[in-house]
PDB file of N, CA and C in Angstrom:
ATOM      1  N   UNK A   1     -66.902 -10.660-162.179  1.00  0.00           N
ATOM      2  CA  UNK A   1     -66.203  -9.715-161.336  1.00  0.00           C
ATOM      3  C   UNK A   1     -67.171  -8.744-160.666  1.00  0.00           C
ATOM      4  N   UNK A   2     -68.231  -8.102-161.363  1.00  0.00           N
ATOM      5  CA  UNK A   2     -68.679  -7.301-160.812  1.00  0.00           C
ATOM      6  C   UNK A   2     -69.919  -7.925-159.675  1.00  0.00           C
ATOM      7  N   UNK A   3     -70.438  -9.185-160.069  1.00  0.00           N
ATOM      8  CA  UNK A   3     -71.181 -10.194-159.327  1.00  0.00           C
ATOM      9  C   UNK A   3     -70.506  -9.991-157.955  1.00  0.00           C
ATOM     10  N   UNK A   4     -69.003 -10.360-157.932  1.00  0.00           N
ATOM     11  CA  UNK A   4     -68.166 -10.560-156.640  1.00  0.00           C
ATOM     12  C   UNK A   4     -67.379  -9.617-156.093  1.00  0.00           C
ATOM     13  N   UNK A   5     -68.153  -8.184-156.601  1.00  0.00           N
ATOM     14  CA  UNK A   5     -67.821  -6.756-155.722  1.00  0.00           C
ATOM     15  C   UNK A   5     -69.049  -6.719-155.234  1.00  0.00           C
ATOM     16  N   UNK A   6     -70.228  -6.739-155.453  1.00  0.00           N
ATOM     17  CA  UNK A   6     -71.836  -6.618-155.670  1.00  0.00           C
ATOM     18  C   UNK A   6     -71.497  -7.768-154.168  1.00  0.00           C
ATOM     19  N   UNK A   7     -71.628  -8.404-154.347  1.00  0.00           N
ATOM     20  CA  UNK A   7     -71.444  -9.664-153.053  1.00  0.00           C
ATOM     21  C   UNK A   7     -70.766  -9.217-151.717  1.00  0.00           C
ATOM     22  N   UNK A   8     -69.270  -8.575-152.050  1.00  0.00           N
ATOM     23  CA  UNK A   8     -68.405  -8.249-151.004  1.00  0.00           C
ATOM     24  C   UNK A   8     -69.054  -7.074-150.157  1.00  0.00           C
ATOM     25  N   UNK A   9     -69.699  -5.814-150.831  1.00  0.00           N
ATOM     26  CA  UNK A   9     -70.466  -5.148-150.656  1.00  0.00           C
ATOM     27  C   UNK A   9     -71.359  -5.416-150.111  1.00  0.00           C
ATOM     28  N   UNK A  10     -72.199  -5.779-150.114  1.00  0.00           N
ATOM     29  CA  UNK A  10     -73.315  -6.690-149.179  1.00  0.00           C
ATOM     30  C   UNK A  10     -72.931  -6.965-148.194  1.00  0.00           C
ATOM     31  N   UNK A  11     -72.018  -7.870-148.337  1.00  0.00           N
ATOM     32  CA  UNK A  11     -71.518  -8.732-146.800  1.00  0.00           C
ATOM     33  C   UNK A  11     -71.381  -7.374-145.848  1.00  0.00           C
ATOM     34  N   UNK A  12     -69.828  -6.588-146.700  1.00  0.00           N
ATOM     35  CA  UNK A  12     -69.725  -5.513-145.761  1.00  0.00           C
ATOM     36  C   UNK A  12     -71.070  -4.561-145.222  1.00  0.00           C
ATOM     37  N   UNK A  13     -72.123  -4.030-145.608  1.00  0.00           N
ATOM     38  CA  UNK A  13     -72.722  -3.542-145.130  1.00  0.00           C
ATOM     39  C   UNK A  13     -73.696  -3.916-144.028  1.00  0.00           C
ATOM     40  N   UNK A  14     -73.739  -5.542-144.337  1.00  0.00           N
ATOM     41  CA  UNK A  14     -74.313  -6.349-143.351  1.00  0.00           C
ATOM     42  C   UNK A  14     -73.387  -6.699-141.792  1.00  0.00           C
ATOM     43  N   UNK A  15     -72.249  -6.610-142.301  1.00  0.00           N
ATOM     44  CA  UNK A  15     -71.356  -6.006-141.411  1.00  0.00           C
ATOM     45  C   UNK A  15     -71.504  -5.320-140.632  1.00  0.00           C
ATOM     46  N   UNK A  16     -71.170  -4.406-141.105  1.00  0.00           N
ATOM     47  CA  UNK A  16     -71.620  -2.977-140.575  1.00  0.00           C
ATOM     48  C   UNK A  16     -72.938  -2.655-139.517  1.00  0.00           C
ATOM     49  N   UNK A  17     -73.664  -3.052-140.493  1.00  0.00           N
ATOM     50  CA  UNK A  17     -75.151  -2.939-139.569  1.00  0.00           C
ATOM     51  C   UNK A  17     -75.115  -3.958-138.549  1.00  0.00           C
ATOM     52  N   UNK A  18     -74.367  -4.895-138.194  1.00  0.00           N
ATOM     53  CA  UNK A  18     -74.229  -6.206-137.574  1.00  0.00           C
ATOM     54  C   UNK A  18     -73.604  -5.311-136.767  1.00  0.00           C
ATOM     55  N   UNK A  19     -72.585  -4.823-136.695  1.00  0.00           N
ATOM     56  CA  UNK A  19     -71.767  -4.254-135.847  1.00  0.00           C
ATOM     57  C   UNK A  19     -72.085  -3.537-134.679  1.00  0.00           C
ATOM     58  N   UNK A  20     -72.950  -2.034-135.545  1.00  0.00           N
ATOM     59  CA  UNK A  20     -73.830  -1.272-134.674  1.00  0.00           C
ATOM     60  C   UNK A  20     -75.025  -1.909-134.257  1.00  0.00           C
ATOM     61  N   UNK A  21     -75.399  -2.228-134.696  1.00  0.00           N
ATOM     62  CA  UNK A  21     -76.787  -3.344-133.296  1.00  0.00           C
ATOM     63  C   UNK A  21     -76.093  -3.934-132.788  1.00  0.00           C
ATOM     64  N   UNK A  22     -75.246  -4.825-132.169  1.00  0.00           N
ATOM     65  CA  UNK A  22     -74.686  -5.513-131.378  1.00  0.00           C
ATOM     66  C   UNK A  22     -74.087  -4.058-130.363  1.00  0.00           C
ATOM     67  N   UNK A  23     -73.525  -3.218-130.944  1.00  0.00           N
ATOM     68  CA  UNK A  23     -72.892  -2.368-130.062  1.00  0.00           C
ATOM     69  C   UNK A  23     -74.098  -1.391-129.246  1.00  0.00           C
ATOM     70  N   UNK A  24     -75.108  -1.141-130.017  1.00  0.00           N
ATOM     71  CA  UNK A  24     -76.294  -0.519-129.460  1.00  0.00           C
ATOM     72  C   UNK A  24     -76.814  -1.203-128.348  1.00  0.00           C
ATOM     73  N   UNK A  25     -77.089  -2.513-128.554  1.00  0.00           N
ATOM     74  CA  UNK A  25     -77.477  -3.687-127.661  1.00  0.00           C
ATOM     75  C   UNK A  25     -76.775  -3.307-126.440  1.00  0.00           C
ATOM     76  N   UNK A  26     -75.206  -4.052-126.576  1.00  0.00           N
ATOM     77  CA  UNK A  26     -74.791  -3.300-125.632  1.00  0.00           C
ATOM     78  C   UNK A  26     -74.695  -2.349-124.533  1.00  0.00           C
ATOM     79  N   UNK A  27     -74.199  -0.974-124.971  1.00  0.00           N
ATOM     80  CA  UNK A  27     -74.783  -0.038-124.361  1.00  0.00           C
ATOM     81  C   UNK A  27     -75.985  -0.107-123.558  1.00  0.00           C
ATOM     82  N   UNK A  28     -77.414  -0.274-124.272  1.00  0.00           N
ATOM     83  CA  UNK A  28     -78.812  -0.160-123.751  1.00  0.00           C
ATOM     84  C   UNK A  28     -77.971  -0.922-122.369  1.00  0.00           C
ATOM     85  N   UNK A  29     -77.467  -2.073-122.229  1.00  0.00           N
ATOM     86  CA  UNK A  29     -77.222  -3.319-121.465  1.00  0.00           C
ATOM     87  C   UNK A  29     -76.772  -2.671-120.347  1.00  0.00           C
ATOM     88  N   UNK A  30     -75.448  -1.783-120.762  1.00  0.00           N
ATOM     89  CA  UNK A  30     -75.034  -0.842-119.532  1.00  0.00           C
ATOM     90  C   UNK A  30     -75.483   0.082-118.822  1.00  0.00           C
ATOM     91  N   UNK A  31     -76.783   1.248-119.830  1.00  0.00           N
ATOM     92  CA  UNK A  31     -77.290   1.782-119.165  1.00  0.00           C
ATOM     93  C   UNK A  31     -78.676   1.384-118.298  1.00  0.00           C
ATOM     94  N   UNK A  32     -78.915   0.407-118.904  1.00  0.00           N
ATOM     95  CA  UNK A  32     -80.147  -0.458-118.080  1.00  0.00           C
ATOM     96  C   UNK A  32     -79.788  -0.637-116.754  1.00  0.00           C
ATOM     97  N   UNK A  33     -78.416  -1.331-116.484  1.00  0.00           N
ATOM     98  CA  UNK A  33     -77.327  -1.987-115.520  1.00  0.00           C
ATOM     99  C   UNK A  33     -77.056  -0.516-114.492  1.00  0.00           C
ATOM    100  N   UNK A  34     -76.876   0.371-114.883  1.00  0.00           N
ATOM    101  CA  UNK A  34     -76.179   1.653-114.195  1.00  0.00           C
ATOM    102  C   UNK A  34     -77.524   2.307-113.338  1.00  0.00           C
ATOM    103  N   UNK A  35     -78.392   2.359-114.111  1.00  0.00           N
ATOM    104  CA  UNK A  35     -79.701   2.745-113.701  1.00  0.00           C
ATOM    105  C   UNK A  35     -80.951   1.896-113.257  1.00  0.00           C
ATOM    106  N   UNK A  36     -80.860   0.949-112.979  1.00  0.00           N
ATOM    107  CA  UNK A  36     -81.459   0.656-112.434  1.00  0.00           C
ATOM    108  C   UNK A  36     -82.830   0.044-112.964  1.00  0.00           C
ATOM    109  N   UNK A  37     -83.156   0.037-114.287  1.00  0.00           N
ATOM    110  CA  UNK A  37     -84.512   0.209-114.943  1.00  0.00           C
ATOM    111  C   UNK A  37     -83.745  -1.237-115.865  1.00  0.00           C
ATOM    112  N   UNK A  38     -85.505  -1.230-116.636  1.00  0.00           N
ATOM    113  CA  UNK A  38     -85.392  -2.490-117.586  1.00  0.00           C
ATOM    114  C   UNK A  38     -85.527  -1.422-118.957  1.00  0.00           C
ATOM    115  N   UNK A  39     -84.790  -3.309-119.957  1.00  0.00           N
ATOM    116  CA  UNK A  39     -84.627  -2.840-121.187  1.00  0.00           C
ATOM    117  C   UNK A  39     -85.903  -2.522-121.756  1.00  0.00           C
ATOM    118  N   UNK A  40     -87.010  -3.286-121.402  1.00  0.00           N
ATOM    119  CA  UNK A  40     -88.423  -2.810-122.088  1.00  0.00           C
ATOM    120  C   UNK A  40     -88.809  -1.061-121.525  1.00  0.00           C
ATOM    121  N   UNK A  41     -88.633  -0.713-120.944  1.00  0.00           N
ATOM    122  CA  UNK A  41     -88.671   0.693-120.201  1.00  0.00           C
ATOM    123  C   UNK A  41     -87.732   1.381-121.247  1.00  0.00           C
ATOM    124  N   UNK A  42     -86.460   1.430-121.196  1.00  0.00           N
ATOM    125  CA  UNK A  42     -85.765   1.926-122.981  1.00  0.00           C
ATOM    126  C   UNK A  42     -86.403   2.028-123.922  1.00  0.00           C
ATOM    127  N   UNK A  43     -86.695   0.709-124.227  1.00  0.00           N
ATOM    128  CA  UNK A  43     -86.734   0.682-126.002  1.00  0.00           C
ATOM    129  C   UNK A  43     -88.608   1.200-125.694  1.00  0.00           C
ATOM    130  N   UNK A  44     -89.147   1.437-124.415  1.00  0.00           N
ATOM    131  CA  UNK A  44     -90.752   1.940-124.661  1.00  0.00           C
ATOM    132  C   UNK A  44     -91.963   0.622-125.159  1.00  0.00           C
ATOM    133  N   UNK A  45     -91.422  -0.189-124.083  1.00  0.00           N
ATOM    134  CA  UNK A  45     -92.460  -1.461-124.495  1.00  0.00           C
ATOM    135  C   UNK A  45     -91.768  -2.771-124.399  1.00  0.00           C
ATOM    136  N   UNK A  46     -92.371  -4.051-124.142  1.00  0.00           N
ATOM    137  CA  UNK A  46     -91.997  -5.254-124.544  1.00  0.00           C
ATOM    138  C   UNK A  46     -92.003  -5.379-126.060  1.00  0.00           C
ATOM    139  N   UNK A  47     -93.001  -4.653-126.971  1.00  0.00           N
ATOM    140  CA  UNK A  47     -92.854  -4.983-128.370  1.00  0.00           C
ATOM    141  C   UNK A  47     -91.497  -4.285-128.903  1.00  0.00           C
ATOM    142  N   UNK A  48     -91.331  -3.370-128.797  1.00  0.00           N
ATOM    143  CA  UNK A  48     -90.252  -2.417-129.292  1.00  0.00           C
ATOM    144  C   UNK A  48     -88.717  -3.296-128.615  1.00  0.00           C
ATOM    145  N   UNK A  49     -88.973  -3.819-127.394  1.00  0.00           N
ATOM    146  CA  UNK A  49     -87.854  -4.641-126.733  1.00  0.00           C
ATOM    147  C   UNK A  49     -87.858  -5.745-127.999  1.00  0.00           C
ATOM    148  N   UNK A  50     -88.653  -6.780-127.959  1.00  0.00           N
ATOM    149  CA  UNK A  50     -88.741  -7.503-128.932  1.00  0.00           C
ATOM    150  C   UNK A  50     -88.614  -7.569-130.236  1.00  0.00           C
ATOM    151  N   UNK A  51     -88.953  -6.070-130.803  1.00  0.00           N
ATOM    152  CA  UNK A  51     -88.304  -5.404-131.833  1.00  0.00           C
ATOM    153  C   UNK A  51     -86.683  -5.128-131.910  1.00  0.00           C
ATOM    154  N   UNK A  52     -85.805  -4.928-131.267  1.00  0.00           N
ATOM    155  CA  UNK A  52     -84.258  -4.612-131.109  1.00  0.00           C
ATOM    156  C   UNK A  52     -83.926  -5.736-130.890  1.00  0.00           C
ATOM    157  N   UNK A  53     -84.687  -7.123-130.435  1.00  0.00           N
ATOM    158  CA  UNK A  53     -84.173  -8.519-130.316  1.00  0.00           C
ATOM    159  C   UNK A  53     -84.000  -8.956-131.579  1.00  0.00           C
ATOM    160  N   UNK A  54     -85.111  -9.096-132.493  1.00  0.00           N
ATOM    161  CA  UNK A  54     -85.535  -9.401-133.934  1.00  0.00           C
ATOM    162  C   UNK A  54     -84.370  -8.677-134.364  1.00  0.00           C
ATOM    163  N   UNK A  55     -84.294  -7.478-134.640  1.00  0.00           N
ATOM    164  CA  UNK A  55     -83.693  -6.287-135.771  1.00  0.00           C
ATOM    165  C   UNK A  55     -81.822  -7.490-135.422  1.00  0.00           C
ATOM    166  N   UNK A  56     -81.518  -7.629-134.311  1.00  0.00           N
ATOM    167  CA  UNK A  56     -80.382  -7.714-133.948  1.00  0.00           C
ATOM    168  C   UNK A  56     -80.320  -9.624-134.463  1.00  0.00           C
ATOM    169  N   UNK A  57     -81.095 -10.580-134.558  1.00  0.00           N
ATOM    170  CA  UNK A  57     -80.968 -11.481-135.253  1.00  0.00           C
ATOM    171  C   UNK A  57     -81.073 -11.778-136.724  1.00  0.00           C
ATOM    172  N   UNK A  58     -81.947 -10.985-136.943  1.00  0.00           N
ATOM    173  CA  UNK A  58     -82.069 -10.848-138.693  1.00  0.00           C
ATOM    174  C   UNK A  58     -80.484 -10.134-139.129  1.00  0.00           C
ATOM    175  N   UNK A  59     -80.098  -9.187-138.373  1.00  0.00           N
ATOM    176  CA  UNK A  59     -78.929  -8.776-139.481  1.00  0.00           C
ATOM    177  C   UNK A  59     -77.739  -9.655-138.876  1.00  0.00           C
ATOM    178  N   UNK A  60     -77.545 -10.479-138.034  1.00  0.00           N
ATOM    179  CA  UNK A  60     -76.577 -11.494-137.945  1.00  0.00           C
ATOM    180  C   UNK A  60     -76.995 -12.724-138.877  1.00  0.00           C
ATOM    181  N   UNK A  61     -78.596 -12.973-138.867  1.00  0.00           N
ATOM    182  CA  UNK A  61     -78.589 -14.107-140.258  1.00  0.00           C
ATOM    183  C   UNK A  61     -77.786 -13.632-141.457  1.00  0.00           C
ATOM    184  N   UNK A  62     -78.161 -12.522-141.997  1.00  0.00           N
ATOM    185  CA  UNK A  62     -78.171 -11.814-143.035  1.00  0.00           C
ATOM    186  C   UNK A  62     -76.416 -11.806-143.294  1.00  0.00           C
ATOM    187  N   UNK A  63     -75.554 -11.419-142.438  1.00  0.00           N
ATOM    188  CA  UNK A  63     -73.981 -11.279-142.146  1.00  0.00           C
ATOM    189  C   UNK A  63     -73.941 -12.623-142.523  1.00  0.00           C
ATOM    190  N   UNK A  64     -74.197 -13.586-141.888  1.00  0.00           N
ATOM    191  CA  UNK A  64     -73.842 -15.344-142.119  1.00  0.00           C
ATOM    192  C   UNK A  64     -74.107 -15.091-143.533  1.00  0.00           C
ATOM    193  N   UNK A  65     -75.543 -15.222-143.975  1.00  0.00           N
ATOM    194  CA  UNK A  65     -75.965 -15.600-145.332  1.00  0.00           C
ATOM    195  C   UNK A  65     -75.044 -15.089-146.190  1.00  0.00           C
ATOM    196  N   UNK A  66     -74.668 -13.728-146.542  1.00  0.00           N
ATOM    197  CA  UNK A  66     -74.189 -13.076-147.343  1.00  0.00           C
ATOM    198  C   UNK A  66     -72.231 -13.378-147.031  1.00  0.00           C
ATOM    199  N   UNK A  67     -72.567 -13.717-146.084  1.00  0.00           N
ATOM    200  CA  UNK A  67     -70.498 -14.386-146.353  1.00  0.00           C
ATOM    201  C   UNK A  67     -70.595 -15.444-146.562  1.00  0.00           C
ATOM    202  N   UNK A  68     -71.530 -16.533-146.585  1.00  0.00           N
ATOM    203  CA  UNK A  68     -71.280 -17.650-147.329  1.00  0.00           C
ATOM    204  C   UNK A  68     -71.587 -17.585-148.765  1.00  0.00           C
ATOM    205  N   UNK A  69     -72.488 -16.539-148.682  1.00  0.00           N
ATOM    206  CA  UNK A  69     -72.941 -16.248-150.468  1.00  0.00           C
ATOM    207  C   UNK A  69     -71.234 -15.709-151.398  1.00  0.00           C
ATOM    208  N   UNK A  70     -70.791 -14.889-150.568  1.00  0.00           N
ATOM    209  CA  UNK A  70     -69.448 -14.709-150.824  1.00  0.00           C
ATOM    210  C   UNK A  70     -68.311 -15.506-151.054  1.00  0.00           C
ATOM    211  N   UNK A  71     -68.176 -16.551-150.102  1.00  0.00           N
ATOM    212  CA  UNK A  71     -67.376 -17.647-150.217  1.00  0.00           C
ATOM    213  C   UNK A  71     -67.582 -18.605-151.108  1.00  0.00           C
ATOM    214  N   UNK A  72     -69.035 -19.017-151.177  1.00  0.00           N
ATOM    215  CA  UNK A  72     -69.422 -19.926-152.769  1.00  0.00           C
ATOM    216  C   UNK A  72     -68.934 -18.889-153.939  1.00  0.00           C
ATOM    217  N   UNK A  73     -69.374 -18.209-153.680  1.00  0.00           N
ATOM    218  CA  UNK A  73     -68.900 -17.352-155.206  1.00  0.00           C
ATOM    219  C   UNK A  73     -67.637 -17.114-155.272  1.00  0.00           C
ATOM    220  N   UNK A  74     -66.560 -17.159-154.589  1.00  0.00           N
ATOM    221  CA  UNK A  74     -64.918 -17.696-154.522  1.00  0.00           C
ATOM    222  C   UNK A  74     -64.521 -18.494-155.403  1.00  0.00           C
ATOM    223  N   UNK A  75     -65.498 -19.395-154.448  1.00  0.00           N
ATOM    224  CA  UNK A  75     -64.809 -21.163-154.995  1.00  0.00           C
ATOM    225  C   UNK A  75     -65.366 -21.072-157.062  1.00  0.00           C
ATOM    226  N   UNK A  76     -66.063 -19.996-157.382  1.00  0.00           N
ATOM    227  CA  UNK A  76     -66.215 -20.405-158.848  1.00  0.00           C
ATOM    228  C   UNK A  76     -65.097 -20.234-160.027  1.00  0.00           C
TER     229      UNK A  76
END
C-alpha cells in the first residue's frame, strides 16, 4: 500500500511539473510570436533554448515512466 501511494505521488508530481513546462513553453511561444524576437533571445542563448527543450522532454519521459510504473504496480 504504501509502495502504491509512494508511486501515485510521483506520477502526480511528474505531472505537475509536466504541466508547467509545457505551459511555460507555451507562453515563451506567444510572446516570441507577439514580439517579434526568437526563442533563443528569451531563454538568453541557443544553449539555455536547448536547455527548456531537454528540461521539457525529460519530464514528459519521466510522466510516461512513472504512470506505467503505476499501472504495473495495479495489476499486482
Amino acid at each position: 500500500m504504501k509502495r502504491k501511494l509512494a508511486t501515485l505521488l510521483i506520477f502526480v508530481g511528474n505531472l505537475v511539473i509536466f504541466i508547467i513546462s509545457v505551459n511555460l513553453f507555451y507562453q515563451m511561444g506567444i510572446y516570441v510570436d507577439e514580439h517579434n524576437t526568437s526563442a533563443s533571445v528569451v531563454c538568453g542563448g541557443d544553449f539555455w533554448l536547448m536547455a527548456d527543450w531537454l528540461r521539457l522532454v525529460l519530464s514528459g519521459f519521466m510522466t510516461i515512466l512513472s504512470g506505467g510504473m503505476l499501472l504495473r504496480s495495479g495489476k499486482k
